[in-house]
N, C-alpha and C. Protein backbone atom coordinates (compact mmCIF):
# COMPACT_ATOMS: atom_id res chain seq x y z
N UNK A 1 25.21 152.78 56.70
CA UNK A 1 26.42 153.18 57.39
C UNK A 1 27.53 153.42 56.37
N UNK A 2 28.23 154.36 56.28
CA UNK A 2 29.79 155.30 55.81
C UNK A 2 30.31 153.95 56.10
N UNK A 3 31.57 153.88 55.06
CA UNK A 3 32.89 153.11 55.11
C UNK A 3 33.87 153.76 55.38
N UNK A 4 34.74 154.18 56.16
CA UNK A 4 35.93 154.65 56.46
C UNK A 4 37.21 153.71 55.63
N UNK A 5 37.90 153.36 54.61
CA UNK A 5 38.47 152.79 53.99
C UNK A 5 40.26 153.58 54.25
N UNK A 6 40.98 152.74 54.74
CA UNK A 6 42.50 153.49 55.39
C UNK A 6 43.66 152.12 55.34
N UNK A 7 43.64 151.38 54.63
CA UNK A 7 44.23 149.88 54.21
C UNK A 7 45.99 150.45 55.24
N UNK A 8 46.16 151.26 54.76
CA UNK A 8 47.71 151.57 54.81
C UNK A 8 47.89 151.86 56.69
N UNK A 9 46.73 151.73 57.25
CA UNK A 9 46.46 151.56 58.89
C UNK A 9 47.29 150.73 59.48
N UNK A 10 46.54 149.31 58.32
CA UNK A 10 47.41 147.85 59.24
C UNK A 10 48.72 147.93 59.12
N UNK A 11 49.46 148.93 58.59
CA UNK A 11 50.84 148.73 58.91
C UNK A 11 51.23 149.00 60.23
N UNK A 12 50.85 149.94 60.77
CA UNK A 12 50.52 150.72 62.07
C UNK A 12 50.28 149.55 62.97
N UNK A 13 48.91 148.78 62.90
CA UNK A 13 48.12 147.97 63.53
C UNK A 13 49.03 146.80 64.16
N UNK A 14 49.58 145.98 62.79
CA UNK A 14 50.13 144.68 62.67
C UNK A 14 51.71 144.82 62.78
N UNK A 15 51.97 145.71 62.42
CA UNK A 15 53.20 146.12 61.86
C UNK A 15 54.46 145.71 62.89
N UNK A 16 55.74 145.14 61.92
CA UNK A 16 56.12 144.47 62.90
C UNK A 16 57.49 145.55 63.80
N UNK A 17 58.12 145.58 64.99
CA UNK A 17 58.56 146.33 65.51
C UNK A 17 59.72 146.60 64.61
N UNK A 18 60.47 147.67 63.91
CA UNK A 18 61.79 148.04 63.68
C UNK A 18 62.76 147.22 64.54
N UNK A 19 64.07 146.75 64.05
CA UNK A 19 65.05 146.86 65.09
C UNK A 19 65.36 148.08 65.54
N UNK A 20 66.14 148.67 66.43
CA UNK A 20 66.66 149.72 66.46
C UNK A 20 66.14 150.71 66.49
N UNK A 21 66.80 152.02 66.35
CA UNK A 21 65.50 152.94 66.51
C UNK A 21 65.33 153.46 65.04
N UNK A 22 64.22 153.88 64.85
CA UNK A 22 63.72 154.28 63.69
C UNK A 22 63.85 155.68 63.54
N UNK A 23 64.61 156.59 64.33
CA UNK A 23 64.94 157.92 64.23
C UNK A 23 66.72 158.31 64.07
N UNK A 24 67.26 157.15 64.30
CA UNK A 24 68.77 156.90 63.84
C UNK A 24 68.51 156.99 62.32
N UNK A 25 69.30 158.27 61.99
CA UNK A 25 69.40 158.23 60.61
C UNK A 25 71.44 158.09 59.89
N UNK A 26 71.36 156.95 59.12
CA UNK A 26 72.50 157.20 58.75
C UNK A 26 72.73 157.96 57.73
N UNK A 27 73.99 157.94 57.10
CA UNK A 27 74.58 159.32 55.87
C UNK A 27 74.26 158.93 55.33
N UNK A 28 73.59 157.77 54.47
CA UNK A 28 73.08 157.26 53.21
C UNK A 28 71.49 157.74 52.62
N UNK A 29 71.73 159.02 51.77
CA UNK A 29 70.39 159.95 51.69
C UNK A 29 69.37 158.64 50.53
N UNK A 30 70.10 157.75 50.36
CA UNK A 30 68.89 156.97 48.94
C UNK A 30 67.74 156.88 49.36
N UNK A 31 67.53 156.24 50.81
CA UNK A 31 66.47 156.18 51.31
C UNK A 31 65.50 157.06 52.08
N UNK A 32 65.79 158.50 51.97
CA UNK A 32 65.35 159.48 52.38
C UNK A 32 63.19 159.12 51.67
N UNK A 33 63.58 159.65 50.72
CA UNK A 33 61.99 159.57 50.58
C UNK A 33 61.06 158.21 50.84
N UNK A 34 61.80 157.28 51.03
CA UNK A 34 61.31 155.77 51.71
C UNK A 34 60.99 155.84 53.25
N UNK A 35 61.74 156.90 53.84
CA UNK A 35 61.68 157.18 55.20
C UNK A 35 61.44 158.09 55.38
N UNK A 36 60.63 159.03 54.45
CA UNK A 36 59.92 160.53 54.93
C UNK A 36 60.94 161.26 55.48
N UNK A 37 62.10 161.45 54.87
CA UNK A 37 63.01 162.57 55.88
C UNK A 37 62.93 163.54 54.53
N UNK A 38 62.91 164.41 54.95
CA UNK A 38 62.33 165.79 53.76
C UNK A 38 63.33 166.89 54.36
N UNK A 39 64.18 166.82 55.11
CA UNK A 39 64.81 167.57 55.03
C UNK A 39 66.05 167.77 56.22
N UNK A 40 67.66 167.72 55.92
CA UNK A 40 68.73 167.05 57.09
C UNK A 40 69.29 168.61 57.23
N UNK A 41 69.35 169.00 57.90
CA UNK A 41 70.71 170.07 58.69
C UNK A 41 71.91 169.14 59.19
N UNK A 42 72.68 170.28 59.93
CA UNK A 42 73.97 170.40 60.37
C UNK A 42 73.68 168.95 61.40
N UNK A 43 72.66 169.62 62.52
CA UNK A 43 72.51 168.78 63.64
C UNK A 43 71.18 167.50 63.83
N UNK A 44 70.54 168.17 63.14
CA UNK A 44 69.02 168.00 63.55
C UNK A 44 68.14 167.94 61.37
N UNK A 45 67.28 166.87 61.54
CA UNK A 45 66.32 166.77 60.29
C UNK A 45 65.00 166.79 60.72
N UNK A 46 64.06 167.00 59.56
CA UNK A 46 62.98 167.08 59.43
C UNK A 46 62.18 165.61 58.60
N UNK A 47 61.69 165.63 59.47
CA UNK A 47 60.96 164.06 58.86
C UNK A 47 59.49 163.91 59.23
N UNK A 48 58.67 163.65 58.05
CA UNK A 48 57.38 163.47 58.46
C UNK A 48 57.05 162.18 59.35
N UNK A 49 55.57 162.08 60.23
CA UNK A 49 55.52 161.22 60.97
C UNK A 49 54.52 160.31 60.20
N UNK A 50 54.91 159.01 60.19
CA UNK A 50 54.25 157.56 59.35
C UNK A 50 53.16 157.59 59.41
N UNK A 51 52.83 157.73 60.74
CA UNK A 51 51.21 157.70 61.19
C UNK A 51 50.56 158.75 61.93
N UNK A 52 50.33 159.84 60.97
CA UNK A 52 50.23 161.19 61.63
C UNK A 52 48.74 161.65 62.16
N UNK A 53 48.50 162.43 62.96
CA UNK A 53 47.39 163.02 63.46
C UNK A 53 46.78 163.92 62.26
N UNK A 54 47.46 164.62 61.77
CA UNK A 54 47.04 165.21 60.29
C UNK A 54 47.87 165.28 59.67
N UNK A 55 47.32 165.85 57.83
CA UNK A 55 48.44 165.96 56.98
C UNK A 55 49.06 167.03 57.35
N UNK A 56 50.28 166.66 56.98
CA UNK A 56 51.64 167.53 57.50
C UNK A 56 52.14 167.12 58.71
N UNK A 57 52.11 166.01 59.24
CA UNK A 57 52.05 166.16 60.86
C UNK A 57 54.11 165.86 60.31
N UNK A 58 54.24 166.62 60.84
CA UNK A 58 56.03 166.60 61.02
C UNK A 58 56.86 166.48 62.35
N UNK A 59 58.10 166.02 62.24
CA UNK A 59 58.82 165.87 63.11
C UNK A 59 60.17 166.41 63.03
N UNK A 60 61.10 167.27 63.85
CA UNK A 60 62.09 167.47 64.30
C UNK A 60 63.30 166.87 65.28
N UNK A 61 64.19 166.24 64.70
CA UNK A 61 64.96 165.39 65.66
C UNK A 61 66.24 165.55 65.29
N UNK A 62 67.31 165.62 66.85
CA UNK A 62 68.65 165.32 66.62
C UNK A 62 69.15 164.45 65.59
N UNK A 63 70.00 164.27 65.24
CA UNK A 63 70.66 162.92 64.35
C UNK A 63 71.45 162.21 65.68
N UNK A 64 71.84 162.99 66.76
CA UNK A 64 72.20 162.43 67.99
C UNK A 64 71.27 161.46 68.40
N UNK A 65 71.17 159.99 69.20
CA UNK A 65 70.51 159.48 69.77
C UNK A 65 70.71 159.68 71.43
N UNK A 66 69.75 160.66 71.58
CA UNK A 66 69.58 161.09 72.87
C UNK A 66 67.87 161.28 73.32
N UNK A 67 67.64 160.88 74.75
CA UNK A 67 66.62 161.25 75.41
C UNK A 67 66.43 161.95 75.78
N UNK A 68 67.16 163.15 76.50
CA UNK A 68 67.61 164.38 77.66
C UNK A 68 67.26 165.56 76.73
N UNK A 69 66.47 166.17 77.18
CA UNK A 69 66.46 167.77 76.24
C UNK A 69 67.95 168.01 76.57
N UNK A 70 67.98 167.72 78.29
CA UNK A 70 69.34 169.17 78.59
C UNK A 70 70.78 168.45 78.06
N UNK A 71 70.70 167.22 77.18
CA UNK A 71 71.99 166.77 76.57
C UNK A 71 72.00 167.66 75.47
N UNK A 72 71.14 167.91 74.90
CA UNK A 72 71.49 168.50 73.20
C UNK A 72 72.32 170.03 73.55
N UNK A 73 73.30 169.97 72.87
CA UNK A 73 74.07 170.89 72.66
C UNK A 73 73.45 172.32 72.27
N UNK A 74 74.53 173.39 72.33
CA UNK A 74 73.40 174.92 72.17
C UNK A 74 73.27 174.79 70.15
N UNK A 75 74.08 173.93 69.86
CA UNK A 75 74.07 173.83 68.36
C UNK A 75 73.07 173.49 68.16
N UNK A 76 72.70 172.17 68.50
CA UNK A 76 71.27 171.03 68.52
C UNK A 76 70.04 171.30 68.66
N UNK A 77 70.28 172.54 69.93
CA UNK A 77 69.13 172.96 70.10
C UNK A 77 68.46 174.33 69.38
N UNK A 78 69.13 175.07 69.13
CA UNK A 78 69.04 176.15 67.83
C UNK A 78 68.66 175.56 66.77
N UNK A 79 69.31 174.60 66.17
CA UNK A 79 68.83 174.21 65.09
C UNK A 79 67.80 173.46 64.97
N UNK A 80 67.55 172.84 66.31
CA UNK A 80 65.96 172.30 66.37
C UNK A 80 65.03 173.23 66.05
N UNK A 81 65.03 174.17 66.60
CA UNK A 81 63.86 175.65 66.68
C UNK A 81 64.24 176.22 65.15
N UNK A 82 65.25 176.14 64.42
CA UNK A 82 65.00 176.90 63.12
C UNK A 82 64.30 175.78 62.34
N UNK A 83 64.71 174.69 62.23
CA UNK A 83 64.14 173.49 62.03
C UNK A 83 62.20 173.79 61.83
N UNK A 84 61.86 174.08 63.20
CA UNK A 84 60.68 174.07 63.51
C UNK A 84 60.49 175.03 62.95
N UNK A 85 60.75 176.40 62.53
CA UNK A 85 60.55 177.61 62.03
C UNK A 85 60.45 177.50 60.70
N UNK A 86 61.35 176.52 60.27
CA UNK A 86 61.06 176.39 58.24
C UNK A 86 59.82 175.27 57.89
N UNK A 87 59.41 174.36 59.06
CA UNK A 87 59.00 173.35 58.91
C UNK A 87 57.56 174.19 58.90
N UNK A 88 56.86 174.98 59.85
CA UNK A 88 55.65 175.67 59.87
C UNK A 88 55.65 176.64 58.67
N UNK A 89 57.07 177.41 58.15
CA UNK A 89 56.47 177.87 56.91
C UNK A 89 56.39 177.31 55.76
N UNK A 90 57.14 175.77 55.46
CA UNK A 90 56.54 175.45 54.39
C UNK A 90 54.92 174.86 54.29
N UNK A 91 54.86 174.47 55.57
CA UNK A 91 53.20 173.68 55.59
C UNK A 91 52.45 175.05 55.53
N UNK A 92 52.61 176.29 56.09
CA UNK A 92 51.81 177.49 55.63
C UNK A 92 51.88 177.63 53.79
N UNK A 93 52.88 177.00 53.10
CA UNK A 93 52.77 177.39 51.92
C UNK A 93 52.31 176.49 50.88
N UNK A 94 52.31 174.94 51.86
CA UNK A 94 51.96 174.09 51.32
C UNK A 94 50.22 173.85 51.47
N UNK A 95 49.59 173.92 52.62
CA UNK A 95 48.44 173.11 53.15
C UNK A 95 47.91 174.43 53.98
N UNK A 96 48.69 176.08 53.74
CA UNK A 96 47.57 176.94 54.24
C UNK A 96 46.99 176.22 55.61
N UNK A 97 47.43 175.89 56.82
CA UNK A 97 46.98 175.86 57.76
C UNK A 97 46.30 177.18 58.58
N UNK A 98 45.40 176.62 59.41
CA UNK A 98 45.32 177.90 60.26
C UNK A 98 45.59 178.08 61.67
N UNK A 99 46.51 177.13 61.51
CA UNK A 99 47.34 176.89 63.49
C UNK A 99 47.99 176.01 63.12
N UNK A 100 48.93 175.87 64.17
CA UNK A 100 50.08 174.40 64.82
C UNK A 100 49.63 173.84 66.04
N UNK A 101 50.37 173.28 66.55
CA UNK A 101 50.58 172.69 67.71
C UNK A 101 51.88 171.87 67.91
N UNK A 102 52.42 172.53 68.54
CA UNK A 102 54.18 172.76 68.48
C UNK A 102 54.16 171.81 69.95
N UNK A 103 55.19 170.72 69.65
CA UNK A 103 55.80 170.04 71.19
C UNK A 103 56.63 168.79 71.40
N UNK A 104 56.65 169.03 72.38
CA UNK A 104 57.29 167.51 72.67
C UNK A 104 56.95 166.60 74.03
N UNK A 105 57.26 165.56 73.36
CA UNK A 105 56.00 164.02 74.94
C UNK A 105 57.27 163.61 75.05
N UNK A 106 58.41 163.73 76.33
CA UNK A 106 59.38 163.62 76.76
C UNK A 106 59.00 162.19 77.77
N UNK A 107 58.98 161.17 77.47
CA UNK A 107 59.07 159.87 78.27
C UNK A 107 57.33 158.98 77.59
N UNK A 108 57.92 157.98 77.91
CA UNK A 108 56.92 157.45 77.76
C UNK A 108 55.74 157.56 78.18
N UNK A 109 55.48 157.61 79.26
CA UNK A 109 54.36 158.05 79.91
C UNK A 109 53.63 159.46 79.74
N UNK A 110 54.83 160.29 79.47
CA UNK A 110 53.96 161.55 78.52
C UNK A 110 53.64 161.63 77.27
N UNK A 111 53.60 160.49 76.70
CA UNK A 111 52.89 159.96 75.55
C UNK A 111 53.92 159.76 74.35
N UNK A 112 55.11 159.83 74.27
CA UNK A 112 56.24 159.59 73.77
C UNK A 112 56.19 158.23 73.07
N UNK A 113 55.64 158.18 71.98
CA UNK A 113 55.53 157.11 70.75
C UNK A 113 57.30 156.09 70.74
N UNK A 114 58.10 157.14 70.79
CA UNK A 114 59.38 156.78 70.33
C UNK A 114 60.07 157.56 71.47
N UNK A 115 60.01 157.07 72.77
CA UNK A 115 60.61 157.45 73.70
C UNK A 115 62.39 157.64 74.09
N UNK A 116 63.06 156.69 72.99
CA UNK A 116 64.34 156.66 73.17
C UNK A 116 65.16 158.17 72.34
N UNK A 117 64.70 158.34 71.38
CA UNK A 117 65.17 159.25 71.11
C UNK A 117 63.94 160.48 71.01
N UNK A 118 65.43 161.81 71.04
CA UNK A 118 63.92 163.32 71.42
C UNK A 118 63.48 163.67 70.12
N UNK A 119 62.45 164.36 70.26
CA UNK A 119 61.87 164.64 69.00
C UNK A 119 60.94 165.96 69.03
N UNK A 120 60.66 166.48 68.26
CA UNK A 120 59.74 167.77 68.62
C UNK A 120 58.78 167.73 67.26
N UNK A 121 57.12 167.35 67.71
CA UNK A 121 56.19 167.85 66.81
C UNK A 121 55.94 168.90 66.13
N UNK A 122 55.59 168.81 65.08
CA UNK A 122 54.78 170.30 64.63
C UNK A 122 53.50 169.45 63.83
N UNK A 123 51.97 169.92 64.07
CA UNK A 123 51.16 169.29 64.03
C UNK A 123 50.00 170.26 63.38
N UNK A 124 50.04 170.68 61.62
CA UNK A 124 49.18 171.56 61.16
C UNK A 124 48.01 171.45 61.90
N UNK A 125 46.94 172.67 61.44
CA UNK A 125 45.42 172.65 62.15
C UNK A 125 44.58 173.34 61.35
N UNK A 126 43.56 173.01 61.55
CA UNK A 126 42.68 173.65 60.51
C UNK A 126 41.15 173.98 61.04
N UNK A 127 40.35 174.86 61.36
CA UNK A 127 38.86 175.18 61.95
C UNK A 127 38.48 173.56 61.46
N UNK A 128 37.58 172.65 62.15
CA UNK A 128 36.83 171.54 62.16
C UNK A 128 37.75 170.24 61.68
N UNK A 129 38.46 170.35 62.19
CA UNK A 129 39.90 169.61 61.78
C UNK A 129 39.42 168.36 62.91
N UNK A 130 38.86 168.45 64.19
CA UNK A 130 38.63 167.42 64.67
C UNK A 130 36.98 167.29 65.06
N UNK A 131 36.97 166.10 64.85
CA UNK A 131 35.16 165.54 64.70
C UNK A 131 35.08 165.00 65.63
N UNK A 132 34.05 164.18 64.74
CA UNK A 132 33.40 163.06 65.65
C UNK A 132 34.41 161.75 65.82
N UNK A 133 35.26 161.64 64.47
CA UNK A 133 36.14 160.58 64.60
C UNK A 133 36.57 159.81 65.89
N UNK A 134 37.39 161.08 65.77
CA UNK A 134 38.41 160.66 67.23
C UNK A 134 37.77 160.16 68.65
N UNK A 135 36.93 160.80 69.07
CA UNK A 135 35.68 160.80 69.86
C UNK A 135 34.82 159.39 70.11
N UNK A 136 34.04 159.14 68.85
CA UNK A 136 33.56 158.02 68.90
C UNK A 136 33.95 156.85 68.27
N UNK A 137 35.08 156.96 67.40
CA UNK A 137 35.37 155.82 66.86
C UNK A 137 36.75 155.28 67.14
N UNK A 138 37.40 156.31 67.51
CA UNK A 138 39.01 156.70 67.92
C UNK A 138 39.84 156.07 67.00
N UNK A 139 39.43 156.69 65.50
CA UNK A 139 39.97 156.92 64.31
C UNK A 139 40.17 158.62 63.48
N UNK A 140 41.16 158.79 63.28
CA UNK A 140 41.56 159.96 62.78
C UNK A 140 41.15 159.80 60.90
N UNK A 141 40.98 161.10 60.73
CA UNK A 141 40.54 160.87 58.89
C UNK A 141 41.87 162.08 58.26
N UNK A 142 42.63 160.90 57.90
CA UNK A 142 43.79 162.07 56.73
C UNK A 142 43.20 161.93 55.58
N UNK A 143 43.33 163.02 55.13
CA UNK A 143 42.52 163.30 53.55
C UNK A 143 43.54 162.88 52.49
N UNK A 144 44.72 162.75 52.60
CA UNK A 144 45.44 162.64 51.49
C UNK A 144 46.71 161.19 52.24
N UNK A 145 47.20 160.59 50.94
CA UNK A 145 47.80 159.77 51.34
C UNK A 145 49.16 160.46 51.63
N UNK A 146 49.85 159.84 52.65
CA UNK A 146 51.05 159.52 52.87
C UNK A 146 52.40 160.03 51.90
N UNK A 147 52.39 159.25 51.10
CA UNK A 147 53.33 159.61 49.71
C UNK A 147 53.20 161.11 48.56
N UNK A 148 51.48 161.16 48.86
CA UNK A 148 51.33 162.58 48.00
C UNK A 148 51.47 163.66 48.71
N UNK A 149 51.23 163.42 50.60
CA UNK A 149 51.72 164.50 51.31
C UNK A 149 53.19 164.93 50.84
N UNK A 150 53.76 163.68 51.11
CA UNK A 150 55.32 163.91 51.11
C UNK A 150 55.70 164.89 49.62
N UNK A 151 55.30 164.27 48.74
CA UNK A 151 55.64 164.57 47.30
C UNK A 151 55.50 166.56 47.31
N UNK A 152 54.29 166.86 47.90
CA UNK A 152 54.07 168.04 47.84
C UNK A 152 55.37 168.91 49.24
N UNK A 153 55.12 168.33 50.00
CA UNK A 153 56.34 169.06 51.11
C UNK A 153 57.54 169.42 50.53
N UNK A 154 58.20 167.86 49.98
CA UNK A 154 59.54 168.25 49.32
C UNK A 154 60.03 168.87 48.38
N UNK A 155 59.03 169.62 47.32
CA UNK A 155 59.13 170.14 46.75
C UNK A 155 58.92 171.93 47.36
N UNK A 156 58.06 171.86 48.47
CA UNK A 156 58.83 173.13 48.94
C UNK A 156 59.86 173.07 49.96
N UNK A 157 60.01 172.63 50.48
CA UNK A 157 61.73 172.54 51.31
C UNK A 157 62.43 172.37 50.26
N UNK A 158 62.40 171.49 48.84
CA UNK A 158 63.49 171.66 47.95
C UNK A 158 63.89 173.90 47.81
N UNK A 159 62.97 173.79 47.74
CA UNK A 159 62.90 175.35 46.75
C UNK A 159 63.64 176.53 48.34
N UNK A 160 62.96 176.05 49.84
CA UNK A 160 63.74 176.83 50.51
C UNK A 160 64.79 176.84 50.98
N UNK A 161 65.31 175.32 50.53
CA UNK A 161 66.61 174.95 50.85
C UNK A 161 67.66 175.37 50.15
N UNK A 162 67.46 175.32 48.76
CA UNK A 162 68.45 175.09 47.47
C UNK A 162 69.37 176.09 47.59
């Protein structure tokens, strides 16, 4: 029998709850790459997700703490969607995907991880991207860690940002 070896899981597993919400971002950028935020606008940042479905799995969110799509302002919400528009072309330039899967799980019950505040996926894809994993073991396989995803992203949002 294969070893599936993923140590950096039990944070996920065990891990103890945040206070507060973990999508409140304050003005203090030091901790940006400690917290996967790769990239802040006017209204709305880009931040990878901790425990993602695949590499690249990214996230889009107000800096507002709001639940309501129909609260976000026409600012908020524009800039969510360009947001989402730079976020799919750097992972096209980074990780060559060959699809997304663009959305949002609005309440808990529609599967909303972090239900208090909104958020909008973008979720690279790739031909055989999902196996047997998920299926029979209901474990996902990221090929690359966490930190070297990040390392490679920010260096292209550095370059389309600058």
């Amino acid at each position: 029998m294969e070893k599936l070896w993923a140590p950096w899981r039990m944070e996920y597993i065990y891990g103890e709850v945040s206070p507060g919400c973990v999508l409140c971002l304050d003005e203090d950028r030091t901790h940006d790459r400690q917290r996967l935020v790769l990239h802040r606008g006017e209204h709305c940042f880009i931040i990878m997700n901790k425990f993602p479905y695949t590499n690249g799995h990214l996230m889009v969110s107000p800096y507002r703490h709001t639940c309501c799509l129909e609260s976000l302002s026409d600012a908020e919400a524009l800039e969510m969607h360009q947001l989402i528009v730079l976020a799919r072309s750097v992972l096209v330039d980074s990780f060559c995907p060959q699809g997304f899967n663009v959305g949002m799980n609005i309440g808990q019950v529609a599967g909303a991880g972090i239900a208090d505040h909104l958020h909008m996926h973008i979720v690279p894809r790739w031909s055989g991207d999902t196996n047997f994993m998920p299926v029979f073991a209901d474990v996902r396989v990221i090929p690359q860690h966490i930190q070297a995803t990040y390392e490679k992203l920010a260096v292209h949002f550095e370059r389309r940002t600058s």
